[in-house]
PDB file of N, CA and C in Angstrom:
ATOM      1  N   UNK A   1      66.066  29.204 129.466  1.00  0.00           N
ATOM      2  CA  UNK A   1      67.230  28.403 129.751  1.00  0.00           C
ATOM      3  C   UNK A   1      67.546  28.529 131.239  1.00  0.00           C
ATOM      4  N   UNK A   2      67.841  27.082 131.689  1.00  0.00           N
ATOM      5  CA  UNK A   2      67.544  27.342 133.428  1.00  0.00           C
ATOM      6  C   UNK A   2      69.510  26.940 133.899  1.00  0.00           C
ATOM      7  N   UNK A   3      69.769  27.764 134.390  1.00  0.00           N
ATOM      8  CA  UNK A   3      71.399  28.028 135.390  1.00  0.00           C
ATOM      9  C   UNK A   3      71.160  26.500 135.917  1.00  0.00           C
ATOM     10  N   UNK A   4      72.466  25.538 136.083  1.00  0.00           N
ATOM     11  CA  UNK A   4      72.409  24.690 136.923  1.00  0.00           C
ATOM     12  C   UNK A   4      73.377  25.072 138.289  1.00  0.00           C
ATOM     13  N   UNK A   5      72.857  25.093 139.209  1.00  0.00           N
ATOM     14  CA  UNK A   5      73.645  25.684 140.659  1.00  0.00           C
ATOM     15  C   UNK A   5      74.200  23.851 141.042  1.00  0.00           C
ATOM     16  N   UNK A   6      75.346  24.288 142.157  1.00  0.00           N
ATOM     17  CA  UNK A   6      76.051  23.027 143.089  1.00  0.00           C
ATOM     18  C   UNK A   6      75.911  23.819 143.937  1.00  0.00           C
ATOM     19  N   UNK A   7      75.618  22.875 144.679  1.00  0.00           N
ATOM     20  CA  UNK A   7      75.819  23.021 146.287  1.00  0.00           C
ATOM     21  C   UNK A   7      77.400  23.097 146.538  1.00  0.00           C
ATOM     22  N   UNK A   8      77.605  23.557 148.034  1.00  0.00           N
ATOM     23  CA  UNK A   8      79.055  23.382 148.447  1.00  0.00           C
ATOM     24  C   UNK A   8      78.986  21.863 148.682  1.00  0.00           C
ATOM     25  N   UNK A   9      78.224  21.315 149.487  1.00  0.00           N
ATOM     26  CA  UNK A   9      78.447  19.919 149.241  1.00  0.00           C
ATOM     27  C   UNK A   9      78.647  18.743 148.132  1.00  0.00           C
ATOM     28  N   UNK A  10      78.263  19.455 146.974  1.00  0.00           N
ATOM     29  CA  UNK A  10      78.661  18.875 145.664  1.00  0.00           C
ATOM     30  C   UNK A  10      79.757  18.645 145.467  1.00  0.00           C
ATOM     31  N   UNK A  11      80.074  19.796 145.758  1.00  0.00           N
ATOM     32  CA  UNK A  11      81.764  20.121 145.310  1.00  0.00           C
ATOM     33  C   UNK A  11      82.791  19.579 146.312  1.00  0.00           C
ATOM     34  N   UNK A  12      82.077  19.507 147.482  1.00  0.00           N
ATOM     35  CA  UNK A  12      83.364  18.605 148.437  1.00  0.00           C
ATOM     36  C   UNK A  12      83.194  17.210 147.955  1.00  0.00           C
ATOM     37  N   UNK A  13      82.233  16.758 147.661  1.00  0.00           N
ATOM     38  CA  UNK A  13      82.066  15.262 147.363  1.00  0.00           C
ATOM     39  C   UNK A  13      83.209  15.221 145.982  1.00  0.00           C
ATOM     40  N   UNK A  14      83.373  16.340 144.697  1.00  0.00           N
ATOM     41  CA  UNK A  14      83.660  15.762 143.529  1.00  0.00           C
ATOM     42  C   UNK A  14      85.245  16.146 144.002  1.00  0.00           C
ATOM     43  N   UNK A  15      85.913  16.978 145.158  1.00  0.00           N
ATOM     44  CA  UNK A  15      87.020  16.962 145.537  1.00  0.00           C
ATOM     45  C   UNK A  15      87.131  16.060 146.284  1.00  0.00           C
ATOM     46  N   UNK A  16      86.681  15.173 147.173  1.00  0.00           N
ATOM     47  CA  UNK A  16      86.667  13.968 147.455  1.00  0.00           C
ATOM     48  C   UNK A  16      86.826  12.701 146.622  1.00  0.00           C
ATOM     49  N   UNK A  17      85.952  12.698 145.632  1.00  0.00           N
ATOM     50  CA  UNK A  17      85.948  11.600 144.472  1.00  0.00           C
ATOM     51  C   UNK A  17      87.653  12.037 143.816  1.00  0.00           C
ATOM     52  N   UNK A  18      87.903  12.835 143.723  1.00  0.00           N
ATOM     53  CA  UNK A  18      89.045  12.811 142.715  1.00  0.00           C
ATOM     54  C   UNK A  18      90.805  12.832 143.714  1.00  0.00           C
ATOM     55  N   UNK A  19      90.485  13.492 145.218  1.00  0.00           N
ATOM     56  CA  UNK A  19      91.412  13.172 146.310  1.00  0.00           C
ATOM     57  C   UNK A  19      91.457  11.398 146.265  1.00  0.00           C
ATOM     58  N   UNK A  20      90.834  10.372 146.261  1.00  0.00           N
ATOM     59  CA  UNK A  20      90.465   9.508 146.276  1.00  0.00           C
ATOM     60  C   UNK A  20      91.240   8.591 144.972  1.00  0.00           C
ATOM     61  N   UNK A  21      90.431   9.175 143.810  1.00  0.00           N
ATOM     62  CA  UNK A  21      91.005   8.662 142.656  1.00  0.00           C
ATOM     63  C   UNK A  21      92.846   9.188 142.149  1.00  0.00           C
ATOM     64  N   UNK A  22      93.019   9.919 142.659  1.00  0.00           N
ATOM     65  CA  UNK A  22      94.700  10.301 142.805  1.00  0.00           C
ATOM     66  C   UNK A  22      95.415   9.586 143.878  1.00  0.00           C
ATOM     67  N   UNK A  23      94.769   9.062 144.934  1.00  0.00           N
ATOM     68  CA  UNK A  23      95.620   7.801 145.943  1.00  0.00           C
ATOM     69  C   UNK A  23      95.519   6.518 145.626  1.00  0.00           C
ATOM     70  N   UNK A  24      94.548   6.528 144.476  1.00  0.00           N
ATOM     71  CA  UNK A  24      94.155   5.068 143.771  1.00  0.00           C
ATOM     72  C   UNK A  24      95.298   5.052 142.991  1.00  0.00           C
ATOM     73  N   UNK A  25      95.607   5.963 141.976  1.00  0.00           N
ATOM     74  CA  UNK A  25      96.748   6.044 141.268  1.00  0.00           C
ATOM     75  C   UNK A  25      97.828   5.899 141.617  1.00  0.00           C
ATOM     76  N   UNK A  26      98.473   6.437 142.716  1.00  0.00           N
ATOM     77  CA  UNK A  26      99.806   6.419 143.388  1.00  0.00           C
ATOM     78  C   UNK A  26      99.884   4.970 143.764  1.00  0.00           C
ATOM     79  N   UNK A  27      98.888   4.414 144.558  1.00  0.00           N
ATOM     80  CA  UNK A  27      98.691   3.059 144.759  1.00  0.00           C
ATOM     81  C   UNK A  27      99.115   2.108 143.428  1.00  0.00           C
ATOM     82  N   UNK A  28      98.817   2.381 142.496  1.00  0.00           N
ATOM     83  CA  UNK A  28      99.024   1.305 141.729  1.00  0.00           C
ATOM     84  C   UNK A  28     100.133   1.798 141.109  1.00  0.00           C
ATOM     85  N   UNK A  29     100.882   3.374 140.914  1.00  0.00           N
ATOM     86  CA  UNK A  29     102.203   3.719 140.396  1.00  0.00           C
ATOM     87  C   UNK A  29     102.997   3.008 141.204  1.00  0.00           C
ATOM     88  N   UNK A  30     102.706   2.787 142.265  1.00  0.00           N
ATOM     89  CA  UNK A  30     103.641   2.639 143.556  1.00  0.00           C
ATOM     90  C   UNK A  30     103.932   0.548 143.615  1.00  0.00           C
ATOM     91  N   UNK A  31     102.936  -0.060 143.568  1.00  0.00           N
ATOM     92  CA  UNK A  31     103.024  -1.319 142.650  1.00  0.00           C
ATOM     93  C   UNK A  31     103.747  -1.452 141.925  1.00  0.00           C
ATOM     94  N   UNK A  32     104.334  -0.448 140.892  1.00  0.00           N
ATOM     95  CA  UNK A  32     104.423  -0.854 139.240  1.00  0.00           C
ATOM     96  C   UNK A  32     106.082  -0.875 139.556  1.00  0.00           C
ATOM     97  N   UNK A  33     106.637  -0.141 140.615  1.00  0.00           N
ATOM     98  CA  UNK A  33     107.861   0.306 140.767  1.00  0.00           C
ATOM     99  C   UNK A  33     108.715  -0.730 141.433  1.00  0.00           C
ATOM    100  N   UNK A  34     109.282  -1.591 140.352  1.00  0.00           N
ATOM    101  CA  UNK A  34     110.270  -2.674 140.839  1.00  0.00           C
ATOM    102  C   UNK A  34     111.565  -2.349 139.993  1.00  0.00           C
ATOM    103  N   UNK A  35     113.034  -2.994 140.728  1.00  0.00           N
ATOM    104  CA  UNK A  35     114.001  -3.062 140.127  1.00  0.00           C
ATOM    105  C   UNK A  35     115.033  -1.697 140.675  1.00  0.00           C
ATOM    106  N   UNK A  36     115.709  -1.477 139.956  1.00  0.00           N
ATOM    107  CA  UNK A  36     116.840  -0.232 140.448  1.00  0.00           C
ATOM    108  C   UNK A  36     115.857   0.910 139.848  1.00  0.00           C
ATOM    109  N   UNK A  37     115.830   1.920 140.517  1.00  0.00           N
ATOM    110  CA  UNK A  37     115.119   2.961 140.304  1.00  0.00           C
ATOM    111  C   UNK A  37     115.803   3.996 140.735  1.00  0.00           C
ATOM    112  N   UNK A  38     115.649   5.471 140.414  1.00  0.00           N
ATOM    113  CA  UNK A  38     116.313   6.858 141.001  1.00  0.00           C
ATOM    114  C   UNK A  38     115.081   8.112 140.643  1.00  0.00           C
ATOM    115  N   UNK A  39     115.242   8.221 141.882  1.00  0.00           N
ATOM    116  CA  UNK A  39     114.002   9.392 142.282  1.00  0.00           C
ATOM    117  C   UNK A  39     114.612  10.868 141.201  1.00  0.00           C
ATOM    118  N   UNK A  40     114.400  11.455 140.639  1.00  0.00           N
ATOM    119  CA  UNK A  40     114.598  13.019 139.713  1.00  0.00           C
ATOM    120  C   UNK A  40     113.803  14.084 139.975  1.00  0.00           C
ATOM    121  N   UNK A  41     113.204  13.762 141.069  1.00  0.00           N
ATOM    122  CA  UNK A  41     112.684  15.139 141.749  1.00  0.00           C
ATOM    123  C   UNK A  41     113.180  16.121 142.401  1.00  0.00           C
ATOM    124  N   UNK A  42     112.880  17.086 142.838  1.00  0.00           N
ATOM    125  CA  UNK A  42     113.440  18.238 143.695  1.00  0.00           C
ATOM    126  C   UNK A  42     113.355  17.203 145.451  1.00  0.00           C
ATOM    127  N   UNK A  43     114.371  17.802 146.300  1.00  0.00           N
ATOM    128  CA  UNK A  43     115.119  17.371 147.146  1.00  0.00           C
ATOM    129  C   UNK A  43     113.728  17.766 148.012  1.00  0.00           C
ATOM    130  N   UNK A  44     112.981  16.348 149.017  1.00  0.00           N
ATOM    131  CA  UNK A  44     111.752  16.722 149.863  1.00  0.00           C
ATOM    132  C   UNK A  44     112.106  16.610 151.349  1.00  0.00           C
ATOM    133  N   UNK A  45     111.948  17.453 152.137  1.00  0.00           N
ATOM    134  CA  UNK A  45     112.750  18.238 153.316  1.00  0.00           C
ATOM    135  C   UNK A  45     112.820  16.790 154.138  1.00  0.00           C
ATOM    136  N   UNK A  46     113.627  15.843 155.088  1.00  0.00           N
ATOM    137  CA  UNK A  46     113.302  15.010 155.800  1.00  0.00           C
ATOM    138  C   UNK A  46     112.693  14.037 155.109  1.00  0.00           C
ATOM    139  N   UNK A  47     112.402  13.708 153.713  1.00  0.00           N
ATOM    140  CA  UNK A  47     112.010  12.675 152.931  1.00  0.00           C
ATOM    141  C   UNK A  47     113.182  12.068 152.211  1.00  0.00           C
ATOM    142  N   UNK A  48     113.095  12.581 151.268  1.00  0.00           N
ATOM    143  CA  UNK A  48     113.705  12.023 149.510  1.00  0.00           C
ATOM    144  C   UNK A  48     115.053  13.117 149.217  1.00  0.00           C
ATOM    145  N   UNK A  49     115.827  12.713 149.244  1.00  0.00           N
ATOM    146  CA  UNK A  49     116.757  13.820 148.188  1.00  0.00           C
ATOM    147  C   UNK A  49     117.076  13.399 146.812  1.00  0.00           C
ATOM    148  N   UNK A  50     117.571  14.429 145.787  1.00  0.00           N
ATOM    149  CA  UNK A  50     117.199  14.210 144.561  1.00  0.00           C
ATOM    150  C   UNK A  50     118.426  13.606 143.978  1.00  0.00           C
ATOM    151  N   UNK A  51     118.022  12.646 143.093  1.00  0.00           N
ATOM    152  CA  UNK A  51     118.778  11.833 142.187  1.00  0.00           C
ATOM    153  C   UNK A  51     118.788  10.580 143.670  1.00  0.00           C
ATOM    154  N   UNK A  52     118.711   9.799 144.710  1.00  0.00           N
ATOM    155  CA  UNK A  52     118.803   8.974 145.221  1.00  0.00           C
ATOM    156  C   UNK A  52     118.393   7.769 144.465  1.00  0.00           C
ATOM    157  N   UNK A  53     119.452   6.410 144.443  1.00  0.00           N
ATOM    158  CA  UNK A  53     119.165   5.569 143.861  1.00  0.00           C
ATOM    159  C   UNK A  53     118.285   4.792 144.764  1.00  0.00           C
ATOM    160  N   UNK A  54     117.289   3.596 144.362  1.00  0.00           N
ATOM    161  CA  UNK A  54     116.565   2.585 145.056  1.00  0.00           C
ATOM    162  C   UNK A  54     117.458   1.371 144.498  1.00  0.00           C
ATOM    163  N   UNK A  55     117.504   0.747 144.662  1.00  0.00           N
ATOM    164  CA  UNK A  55     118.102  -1.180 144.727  1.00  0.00           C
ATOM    165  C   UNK A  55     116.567  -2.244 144.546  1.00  0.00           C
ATOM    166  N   UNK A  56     116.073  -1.984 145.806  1.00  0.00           N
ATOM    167  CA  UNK A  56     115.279  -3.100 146.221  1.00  0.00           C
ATOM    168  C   UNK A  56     113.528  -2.501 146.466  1.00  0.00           C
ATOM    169  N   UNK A  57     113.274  -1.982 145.403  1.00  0.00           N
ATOM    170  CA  UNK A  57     111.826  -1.054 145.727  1.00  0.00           C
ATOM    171  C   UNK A  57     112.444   0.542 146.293  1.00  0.00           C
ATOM    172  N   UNK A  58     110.713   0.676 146.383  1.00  0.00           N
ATOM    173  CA  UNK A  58     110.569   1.562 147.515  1.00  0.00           C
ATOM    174  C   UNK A  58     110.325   1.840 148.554  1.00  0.00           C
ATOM    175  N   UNK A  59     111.250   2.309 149.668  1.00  0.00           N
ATOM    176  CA  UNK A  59     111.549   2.139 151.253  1.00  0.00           C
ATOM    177  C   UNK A  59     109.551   2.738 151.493  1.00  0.00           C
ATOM    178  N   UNK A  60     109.318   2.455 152.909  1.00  0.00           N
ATOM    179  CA  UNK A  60     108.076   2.634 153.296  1.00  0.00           C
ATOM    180  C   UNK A  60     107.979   4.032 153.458  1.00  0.00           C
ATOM    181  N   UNK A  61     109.051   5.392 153.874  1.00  0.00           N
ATOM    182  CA  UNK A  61     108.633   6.629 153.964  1.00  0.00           C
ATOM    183  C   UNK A  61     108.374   7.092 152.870  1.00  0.00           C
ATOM    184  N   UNK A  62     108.895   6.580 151.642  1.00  0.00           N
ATOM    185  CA  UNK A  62     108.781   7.413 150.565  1.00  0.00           C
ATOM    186  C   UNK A  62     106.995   6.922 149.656  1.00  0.00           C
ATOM    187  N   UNK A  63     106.973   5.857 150.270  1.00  0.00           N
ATOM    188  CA  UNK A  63     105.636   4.834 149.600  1.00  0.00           C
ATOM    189  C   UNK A  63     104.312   6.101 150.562  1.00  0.00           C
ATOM    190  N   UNK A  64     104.446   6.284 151.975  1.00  0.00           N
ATOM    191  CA  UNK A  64     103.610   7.255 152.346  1.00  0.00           C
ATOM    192  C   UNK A  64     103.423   8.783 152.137  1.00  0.00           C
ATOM    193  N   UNK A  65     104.554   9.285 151.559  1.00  0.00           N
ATOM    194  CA  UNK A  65     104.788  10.506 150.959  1.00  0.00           C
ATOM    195  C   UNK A  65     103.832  10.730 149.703  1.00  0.00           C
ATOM    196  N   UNK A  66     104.316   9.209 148.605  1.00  0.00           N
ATOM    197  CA  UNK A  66     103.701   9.131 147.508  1.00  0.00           C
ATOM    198  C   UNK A  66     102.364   9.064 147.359  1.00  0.00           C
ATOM    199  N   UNK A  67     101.232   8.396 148.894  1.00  0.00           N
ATOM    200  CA  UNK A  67     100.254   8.476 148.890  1.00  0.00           C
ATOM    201  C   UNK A  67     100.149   9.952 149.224  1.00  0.00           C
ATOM    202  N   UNK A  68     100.302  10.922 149.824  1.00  0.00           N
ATOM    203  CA  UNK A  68     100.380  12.792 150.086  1.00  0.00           C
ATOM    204  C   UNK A  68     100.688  13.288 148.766  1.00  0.00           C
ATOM    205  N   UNK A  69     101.467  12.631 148.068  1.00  0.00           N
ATOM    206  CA  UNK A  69     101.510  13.809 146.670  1.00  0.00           C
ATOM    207  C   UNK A  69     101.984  12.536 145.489  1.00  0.00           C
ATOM    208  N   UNK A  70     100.620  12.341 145.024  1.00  0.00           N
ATOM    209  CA  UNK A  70     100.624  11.496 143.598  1.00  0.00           C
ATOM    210  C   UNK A  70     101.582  11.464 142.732  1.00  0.00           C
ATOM    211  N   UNK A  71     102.228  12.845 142.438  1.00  0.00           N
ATOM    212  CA  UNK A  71     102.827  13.308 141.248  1.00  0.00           C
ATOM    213  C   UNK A  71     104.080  12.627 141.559  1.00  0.00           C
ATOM    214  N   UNK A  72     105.010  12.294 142.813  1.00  0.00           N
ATOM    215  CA  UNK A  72     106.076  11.721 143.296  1.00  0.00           C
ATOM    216  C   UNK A  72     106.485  10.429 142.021  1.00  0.00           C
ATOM    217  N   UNK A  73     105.311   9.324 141.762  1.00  0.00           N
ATOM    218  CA  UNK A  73     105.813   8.826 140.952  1.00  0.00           C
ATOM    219  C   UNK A  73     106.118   8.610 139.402  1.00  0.00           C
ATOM    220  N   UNK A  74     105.720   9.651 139.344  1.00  0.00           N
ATOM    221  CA  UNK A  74     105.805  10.346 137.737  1.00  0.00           C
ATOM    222  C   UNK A  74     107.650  10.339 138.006  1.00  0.00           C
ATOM    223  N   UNK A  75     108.276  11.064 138.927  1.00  0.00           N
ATOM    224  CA  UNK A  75     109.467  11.433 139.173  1.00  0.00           C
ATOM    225  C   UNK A  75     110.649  10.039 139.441  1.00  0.00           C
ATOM    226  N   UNK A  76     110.181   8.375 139.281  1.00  0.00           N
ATOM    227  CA  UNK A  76     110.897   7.538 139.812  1.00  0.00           C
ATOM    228  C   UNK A  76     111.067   6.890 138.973  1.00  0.00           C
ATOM    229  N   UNK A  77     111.987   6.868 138.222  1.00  0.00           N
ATOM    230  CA  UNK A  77     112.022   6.586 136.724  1.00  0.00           C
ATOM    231  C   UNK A  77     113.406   5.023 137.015  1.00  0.00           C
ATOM    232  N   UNK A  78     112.929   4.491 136.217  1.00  0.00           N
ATOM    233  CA  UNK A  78     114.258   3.146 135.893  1.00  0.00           C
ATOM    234  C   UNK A  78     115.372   3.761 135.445  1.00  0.00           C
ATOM    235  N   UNK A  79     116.540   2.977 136.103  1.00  0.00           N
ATOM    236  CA  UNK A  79     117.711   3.367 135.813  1.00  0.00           C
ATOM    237  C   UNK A  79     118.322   3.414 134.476  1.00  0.00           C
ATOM    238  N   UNK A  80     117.504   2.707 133.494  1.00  0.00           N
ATOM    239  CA  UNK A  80     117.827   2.678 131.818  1.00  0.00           C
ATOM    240  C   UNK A  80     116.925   4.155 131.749  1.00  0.00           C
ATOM    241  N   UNK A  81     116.265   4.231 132.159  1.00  0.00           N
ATOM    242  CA  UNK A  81     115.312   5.781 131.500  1.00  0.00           C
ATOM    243  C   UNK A  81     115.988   7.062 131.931  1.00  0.00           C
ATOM    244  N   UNK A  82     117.204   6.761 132.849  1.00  0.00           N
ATOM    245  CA  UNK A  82     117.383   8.102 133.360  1.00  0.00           C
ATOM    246  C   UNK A  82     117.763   9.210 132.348  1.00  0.00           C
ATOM    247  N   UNK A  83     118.860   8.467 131.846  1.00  0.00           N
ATOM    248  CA  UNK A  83     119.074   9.764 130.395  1.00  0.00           C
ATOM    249  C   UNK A  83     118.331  10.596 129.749  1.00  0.00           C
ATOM    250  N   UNK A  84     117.319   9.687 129.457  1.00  0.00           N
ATOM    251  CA  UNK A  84     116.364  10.720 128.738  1.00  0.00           C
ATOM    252  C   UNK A  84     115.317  11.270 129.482  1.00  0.00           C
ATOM    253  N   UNK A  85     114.845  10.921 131.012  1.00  0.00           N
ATOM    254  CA  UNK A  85     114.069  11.574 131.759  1.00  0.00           C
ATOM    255  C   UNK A  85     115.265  13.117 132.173  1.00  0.00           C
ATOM    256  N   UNK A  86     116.464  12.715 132.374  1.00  0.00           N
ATOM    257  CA  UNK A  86     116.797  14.088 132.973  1.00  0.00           C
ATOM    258  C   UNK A  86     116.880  15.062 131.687  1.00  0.00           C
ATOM    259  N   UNK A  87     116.973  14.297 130.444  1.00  0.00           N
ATOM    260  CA  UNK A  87     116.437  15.548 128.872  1.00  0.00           C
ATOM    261  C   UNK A  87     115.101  15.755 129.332  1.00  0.00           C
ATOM    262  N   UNK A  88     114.565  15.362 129.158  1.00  0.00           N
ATOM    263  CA  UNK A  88     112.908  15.765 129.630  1.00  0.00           C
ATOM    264  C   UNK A  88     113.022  16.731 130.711  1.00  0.00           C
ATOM    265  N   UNK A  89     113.146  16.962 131.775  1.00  0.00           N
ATOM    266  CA  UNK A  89     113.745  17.936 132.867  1.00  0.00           C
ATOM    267  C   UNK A  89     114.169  18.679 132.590  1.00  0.00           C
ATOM    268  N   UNK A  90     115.034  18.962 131.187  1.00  0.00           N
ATOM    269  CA  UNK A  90     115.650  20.250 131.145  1.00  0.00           C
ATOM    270  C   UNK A  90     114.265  21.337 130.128  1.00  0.00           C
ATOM    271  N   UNK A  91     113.247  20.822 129.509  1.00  0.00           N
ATOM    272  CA  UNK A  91     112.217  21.051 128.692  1.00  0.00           C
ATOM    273  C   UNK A  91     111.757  21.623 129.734  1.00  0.00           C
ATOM    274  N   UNK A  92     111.530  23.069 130.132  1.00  0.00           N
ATOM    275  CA  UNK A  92     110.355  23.643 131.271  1.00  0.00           C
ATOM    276  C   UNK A  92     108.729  23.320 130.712  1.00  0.00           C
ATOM    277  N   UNK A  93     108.673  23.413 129.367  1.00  0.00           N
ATOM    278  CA  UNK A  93     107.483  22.955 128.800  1.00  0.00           C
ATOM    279  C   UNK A  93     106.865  21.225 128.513  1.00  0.00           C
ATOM    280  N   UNK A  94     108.096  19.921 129.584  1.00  0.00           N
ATOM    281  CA  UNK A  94     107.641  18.802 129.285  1.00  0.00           C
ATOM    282  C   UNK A  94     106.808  18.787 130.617  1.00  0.00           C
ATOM    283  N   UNK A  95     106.223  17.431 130.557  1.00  0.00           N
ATOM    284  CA  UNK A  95     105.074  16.867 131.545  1.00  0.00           C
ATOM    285  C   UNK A  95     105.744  16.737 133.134  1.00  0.00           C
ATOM    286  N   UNK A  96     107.214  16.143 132.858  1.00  0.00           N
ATOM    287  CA  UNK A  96     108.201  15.867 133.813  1.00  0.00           C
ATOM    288  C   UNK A  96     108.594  17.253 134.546  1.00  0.00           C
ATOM    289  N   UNK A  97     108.595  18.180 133.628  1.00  0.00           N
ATOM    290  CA  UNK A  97     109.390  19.327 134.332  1.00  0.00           C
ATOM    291  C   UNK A  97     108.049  20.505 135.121  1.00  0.00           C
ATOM    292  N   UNK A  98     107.140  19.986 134.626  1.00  0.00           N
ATOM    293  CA  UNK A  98     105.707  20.380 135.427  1.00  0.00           C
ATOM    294  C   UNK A  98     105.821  19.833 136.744  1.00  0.00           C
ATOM    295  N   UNK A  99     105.790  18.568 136.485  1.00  0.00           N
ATOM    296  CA  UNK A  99     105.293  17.735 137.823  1.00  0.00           C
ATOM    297  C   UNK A  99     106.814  17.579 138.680  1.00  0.00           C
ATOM    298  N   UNK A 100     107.711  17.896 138.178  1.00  0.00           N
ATOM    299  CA  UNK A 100     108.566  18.472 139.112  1.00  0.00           C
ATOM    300  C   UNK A 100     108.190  20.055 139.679  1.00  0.00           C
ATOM    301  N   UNK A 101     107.778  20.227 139.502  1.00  0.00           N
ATOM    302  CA  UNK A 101     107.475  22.142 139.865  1.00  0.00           C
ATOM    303  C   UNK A 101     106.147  21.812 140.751  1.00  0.00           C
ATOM    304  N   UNK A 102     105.595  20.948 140.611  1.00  0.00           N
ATOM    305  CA  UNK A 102     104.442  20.847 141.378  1.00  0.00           C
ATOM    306  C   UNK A 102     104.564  19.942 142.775  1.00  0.00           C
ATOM    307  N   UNK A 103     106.044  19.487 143.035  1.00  0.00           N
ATOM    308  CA  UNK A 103     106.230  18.656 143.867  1.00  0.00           C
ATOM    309  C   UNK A 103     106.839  19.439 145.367  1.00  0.00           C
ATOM    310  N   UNK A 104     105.988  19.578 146.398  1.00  0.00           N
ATOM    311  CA  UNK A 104     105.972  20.051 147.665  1.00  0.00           C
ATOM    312  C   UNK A 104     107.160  19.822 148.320  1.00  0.00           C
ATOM    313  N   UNK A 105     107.995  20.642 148.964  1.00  0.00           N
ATOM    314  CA  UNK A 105     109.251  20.211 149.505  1.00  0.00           C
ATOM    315  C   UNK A 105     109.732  20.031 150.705  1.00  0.00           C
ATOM    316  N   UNK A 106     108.570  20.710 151.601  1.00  0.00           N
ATOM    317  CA  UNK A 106     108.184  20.891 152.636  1.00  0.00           C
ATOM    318  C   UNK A 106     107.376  20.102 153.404  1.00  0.00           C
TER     319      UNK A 106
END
């Protein structure tokens, strides 16, 4: 039975392929986001503070942030969803309250 080895260059390519496929995503989260919206993330230093409502989309600093950290629009929920996204938030074990913990503030 023969070991399959990677190169280091393997591995930058499949962290490449997937850096890549996570700005593809934000890209099209970032599309999807029309109407009154409110950010429920933790407060991002000189970016976003938390609970801020949107009106009219999303302003252009926060659209380039979202390409730097994917998870941002997991956190921009419609103003009918807020209720039950901020229940979800209080669950340390939901998807929401992860990807809030994973969101850079700095």
């Amino acid at each position: 039975m023969s070991k399959k080895t990677t190169s280091g260059t393997d591995n930058e390519v499949s962290v490449l392929e997937e850096t890549v496929k996570q700005k593809m995503t934000a890209v099209s989260a970032i599309k999807k986001i029309e109407g009154t919206v409110v950010y429920i993330g933790p407060t991002i230093e000189n970016i976003v503070t938390q609970n801020i409502v949107f009106n009219n989309g999303i302003p252009q600093y926060l659209r380039e942030e979202m390409l730097k950290q994917p998870l941002i629009s997991n956190l921009i929920v419609p103003i009918g969803q807020l209720a039950g996204a901020r229940s979800e938030l209080r669950n340390p074990q939901s998807t929401l309250s992860i990807v809030y913990n994973k969101i850079k503030t700095k």
